[in-house]
PDB file of N, CA and C in Angstrom:
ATOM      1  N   UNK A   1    -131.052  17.871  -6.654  1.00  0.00           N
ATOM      2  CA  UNK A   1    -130.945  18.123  -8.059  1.00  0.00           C
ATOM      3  C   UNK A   1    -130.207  19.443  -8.262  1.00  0.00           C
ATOM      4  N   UNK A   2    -129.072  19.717  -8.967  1.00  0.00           N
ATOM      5  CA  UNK A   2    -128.649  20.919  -9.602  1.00  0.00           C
ATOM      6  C   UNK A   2    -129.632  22.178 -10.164  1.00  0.00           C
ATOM      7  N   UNK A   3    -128.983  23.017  -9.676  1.00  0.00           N
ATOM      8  CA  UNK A   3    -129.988  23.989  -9.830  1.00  0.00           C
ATOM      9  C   UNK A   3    -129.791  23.801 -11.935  1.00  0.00           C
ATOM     10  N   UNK A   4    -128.594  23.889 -12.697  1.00  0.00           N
ATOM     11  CA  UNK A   4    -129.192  24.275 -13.869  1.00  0.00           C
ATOM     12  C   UNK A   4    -129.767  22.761 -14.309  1.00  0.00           C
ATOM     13  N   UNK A   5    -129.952  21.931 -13.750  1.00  0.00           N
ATOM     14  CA  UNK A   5    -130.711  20.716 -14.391  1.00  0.00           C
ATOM     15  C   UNK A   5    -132.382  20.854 -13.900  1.00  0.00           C
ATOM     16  N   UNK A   6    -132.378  21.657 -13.253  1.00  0.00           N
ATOM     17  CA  UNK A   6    -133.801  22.080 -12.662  1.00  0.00           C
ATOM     18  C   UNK A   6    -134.103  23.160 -13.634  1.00  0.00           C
ATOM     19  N   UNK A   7    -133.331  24.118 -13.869  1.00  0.00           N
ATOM     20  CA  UNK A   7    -133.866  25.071 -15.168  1.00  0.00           C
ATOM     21  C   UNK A   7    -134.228  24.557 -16.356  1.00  0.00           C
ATOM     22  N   UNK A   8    -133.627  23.638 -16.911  1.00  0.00           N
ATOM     23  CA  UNK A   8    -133.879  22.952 -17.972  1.00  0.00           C
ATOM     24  C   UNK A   8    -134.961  22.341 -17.643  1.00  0.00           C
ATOM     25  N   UNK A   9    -135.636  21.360 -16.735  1.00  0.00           N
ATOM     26  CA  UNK A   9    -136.997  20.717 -16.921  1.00  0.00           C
ATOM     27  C   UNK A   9    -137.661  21.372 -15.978  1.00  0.00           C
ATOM     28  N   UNK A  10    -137.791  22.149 -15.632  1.00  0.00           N
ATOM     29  CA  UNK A  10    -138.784  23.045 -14.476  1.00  0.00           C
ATOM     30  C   UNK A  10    -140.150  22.658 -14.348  1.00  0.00           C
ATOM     31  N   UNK A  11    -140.746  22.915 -15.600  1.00  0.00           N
ATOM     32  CA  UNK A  11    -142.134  22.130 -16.218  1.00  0.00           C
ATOM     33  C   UNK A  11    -142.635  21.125 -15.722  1.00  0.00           C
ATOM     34  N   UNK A  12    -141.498  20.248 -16.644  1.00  0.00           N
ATOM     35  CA  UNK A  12    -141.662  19.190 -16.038  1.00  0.00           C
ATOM     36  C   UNK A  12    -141.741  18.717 -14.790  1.00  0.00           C
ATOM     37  N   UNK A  13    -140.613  18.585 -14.337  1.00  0.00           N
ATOM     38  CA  UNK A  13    -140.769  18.312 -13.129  1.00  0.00           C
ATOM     39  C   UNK A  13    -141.699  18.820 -11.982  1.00  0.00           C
ATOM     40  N   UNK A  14    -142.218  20.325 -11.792  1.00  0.00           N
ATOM     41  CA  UNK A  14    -143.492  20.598 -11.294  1.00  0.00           C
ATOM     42  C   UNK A  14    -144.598  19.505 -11.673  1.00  0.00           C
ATOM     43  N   UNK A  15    -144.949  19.116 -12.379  1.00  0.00           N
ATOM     44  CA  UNK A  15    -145.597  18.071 -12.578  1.00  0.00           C
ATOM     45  C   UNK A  15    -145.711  16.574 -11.927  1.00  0.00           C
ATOM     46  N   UNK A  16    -144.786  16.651 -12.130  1.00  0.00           N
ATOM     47  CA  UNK A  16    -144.594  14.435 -11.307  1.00  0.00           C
ATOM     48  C   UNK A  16    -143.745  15.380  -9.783  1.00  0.00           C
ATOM     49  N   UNK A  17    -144.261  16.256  -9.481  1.00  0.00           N
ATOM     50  CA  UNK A  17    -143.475  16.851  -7.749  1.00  0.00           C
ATOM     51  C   UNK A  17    -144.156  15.652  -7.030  1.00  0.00           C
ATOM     52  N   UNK A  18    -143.605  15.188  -6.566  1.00  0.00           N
ATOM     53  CA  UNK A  18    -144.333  14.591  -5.199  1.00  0.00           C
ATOM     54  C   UNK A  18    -144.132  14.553  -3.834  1.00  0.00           C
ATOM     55  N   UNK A  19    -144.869  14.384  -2.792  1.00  0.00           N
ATOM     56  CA  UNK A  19    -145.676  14.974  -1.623  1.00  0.00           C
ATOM     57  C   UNK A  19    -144.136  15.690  -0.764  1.00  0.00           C
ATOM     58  N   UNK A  20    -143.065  14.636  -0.721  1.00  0.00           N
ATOM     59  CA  UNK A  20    -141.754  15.339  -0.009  1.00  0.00           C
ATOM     60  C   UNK A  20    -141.298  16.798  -0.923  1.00  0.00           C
ATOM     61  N   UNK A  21    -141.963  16.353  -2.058  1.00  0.00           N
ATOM     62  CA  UNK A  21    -141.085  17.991  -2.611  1.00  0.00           C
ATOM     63  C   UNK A  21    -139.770  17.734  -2.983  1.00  0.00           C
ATOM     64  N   UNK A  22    -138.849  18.877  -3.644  1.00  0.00           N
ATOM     65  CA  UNK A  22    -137.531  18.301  -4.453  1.00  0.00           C
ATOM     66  C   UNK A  22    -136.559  19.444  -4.391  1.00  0.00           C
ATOM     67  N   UNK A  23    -135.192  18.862  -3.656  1.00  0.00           N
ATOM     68  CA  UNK A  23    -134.131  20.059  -2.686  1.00  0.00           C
ATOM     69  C   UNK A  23    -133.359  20.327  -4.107  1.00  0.00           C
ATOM     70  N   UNK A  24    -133.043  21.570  -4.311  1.00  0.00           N
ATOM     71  CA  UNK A  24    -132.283  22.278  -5.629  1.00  0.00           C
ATOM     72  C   UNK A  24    -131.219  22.611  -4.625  1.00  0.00           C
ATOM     73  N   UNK A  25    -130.160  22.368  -5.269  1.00  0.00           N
ATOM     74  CA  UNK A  25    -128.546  22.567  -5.160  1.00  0.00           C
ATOM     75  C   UNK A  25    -127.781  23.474  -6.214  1.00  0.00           C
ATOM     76  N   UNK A  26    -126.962  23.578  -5.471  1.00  0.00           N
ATOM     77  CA  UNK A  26    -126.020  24.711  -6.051  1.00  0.00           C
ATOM     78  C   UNK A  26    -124.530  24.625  -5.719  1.00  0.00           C
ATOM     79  N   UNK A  27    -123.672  24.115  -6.399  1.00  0.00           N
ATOM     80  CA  UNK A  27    -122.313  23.764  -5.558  1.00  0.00           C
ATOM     81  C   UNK A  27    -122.039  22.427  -5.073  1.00  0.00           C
ATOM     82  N   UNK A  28    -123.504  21.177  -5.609  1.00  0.00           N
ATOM     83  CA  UNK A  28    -123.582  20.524  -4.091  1.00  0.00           C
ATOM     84  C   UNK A  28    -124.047  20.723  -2.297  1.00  0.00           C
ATOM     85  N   UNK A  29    -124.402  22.345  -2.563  1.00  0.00           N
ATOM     86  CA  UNK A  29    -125.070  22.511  -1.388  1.00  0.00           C
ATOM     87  C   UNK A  29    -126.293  22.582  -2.043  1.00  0.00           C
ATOM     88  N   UNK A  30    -127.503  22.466  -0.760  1.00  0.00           N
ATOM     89  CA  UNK A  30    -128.986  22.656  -1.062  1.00  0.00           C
ATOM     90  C   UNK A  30    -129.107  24.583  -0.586  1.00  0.00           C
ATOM     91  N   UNK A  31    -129.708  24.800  -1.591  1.00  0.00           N
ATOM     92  CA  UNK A  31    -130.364  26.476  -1.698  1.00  0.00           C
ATOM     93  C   UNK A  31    -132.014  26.367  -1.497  1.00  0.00           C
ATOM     94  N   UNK A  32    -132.424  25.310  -2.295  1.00  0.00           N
ATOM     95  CA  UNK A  32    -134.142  25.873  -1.796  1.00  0.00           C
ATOM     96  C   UNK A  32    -134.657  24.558  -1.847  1.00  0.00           C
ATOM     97  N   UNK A  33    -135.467  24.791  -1.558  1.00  0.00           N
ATOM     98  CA  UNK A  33    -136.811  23.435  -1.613  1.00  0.00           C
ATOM     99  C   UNK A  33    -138.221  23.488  -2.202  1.00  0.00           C
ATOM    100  N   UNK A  34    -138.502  22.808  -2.921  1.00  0.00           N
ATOM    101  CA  UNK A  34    -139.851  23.166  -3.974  1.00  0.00           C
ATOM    102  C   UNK A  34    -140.653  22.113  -3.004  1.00  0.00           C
ATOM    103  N   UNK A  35    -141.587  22.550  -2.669  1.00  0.00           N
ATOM    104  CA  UNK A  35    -142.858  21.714  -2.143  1.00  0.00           C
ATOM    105  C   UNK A  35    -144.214  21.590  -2.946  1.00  0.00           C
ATOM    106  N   UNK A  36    -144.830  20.705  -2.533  1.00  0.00           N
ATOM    107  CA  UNK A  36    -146.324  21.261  -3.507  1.00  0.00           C
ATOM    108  C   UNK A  36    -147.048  21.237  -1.920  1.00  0.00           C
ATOM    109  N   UNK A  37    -147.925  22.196  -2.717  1.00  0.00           N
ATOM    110  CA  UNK A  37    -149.167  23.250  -1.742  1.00  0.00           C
ATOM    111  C   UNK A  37    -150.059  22.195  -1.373  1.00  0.00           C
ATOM    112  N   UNK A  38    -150.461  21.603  -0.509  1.00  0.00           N
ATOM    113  CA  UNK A  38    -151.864  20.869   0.056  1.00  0.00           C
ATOM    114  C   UNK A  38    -153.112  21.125   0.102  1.00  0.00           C
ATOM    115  N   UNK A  39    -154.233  20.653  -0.260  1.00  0.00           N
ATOM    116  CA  UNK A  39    -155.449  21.125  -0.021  1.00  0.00           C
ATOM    117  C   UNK A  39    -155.738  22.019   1.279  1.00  0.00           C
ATOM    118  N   UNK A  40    -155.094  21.085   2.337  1.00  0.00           N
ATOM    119  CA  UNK A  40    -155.428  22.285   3.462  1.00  0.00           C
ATOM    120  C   UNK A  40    -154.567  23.441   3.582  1.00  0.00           C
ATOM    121  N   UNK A  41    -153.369  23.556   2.610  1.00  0.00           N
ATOM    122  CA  UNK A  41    -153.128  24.823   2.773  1.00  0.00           C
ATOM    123  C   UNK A  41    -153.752  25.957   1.770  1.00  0.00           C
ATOM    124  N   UNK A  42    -153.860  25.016   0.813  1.00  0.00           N
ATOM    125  CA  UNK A  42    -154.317  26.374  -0.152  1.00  0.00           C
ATOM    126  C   UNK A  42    -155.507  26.924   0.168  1.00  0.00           C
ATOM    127  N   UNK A  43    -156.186  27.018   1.190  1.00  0.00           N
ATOM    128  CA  UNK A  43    -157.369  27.653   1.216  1.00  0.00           C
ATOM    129  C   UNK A  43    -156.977  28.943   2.025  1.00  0.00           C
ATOM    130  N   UNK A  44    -155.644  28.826   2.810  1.00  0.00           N
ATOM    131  CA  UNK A  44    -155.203  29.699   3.382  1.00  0.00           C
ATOM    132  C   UNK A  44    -154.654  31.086   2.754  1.00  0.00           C
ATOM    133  N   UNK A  45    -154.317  30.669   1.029  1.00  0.00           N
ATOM    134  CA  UNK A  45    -153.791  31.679   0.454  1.00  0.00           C
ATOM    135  C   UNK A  45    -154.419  32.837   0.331  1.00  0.00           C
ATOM    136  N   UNK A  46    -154.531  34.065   0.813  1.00  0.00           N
ATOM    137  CA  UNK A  46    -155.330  35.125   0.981  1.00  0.00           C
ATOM    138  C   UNK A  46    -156.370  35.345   1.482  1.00  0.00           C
ATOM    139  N   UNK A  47    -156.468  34.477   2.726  1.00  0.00           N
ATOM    140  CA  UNK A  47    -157.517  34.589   3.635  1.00  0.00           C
ATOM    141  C   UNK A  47    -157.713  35.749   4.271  1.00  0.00           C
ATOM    142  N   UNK A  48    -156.147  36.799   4.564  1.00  0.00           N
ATOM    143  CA  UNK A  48    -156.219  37.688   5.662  1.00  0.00           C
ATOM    144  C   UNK A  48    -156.237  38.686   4.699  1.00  0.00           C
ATOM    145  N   UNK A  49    -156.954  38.490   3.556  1.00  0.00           N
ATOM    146  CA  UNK A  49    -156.910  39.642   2.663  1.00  0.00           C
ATOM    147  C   UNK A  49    -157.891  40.970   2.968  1.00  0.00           C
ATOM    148  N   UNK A  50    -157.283  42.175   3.628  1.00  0.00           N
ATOM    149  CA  UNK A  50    -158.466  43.181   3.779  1.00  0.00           C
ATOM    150  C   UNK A  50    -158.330  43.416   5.431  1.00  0.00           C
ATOM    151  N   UNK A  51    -158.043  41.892   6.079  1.00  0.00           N
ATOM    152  CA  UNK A  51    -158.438  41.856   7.842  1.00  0.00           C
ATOM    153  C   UNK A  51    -157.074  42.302   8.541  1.00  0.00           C
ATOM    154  N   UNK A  52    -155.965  42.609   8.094  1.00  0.00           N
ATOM    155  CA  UNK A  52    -154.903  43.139   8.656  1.00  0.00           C
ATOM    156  C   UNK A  52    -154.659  44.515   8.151  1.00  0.00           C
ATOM    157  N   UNK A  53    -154.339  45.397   8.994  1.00  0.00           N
ATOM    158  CA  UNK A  53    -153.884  46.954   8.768  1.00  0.00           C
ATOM    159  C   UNK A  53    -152.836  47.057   9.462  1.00  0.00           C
ATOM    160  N   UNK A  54    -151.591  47.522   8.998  1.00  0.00           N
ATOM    161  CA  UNK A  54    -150.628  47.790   9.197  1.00  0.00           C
ATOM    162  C   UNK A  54    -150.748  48.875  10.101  1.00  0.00           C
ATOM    163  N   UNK A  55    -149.476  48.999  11.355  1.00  0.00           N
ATOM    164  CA  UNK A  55    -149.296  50.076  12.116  1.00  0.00           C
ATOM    165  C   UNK A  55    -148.348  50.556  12.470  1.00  0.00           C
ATOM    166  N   UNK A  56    -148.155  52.118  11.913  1.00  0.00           N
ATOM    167  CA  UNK A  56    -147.130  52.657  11.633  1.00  0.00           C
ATOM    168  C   UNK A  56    -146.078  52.887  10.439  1.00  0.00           C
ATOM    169  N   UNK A  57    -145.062  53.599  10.622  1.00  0.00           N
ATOM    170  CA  UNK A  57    -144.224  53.819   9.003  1.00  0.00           C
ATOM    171  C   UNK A  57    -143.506  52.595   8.840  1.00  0.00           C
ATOM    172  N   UNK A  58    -144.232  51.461   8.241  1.00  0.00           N
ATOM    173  CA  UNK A  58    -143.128  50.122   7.569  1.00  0.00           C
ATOM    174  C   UNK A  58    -141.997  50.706   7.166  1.00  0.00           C
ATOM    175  N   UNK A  59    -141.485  51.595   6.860  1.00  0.00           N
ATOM    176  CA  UNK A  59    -140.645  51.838   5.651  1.00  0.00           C
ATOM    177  C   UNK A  59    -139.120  52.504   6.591  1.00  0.00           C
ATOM    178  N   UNK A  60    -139.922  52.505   7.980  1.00  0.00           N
ATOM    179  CA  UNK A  60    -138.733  53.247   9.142  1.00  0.00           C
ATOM    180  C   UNK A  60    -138.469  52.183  10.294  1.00  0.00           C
ATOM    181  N   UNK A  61    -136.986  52.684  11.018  1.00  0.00           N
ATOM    182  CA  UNK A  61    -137.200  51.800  12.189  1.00  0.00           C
ATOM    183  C   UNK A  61    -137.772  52.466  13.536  1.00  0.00           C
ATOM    184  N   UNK A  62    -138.191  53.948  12.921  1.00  0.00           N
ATOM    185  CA  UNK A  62    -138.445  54.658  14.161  1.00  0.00           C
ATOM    186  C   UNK A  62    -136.917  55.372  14.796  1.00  0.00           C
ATOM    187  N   UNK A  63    -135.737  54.880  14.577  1.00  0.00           N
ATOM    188  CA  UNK A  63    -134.765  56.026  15.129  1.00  0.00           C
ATOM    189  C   UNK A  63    -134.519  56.672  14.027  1.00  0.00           C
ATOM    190  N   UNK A  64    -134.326  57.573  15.265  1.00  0.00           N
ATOM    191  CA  UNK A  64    -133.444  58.975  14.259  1.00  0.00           C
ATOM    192  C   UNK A  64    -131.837  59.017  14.270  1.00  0.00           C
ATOM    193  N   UNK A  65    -131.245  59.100  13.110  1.00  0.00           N
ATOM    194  CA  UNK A  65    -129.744  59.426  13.304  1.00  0.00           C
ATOM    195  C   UNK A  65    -129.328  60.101  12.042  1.00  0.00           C
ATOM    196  N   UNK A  66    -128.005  60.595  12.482  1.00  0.00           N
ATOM    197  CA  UNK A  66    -127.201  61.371  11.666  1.00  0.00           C
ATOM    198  C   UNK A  66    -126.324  61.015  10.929  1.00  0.00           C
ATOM    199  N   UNK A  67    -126.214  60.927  10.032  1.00  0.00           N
ATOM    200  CA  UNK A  67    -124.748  60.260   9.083  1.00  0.00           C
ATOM    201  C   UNK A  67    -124.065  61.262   9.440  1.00  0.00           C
ATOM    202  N   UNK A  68    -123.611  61.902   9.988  1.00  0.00           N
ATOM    203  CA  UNK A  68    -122.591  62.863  10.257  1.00  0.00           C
ATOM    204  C   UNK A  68    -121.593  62.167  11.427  1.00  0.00           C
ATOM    205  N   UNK A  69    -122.337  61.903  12.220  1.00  0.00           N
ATOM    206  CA  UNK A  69    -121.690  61.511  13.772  1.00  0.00           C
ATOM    207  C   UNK A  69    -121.225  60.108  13.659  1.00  0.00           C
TER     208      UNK A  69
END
């Protein structure tokens, strides 16, 4: 389906989704894929909430360098 024919019924179509899910295009190429969530997955959604701690500065790769050189 075209991505702007998917903007226009979005709603909708979330609604009648069924189990394969529905490939959005762009160009004639496919960009994404809408699935619907399963009972056995949704129980998974925020399970590891609290039980994981991060280690170390996320925000670095750990080297050091110079924009100079």
């Amino acid at each position: 389906m075209n991505v702007s024919k998917f903007k226009e019924q979005c709603l909708s179509l979330l609604d009648e989704l069924g189990p394969d899910g529905l490939v959005i295009t762009k160009r004639g190429k496919p960009i994404a894929k809408v699935i619907p969530i399963t009972l056995e997955c949704a129980g998974l959604i925020g399970s590891l909430k609290g039980r994981l701690k991060p280690k170390g500065d996320l925000l670095t790769t750990g080297l050091r360098w110079d924009a100079k050189s």
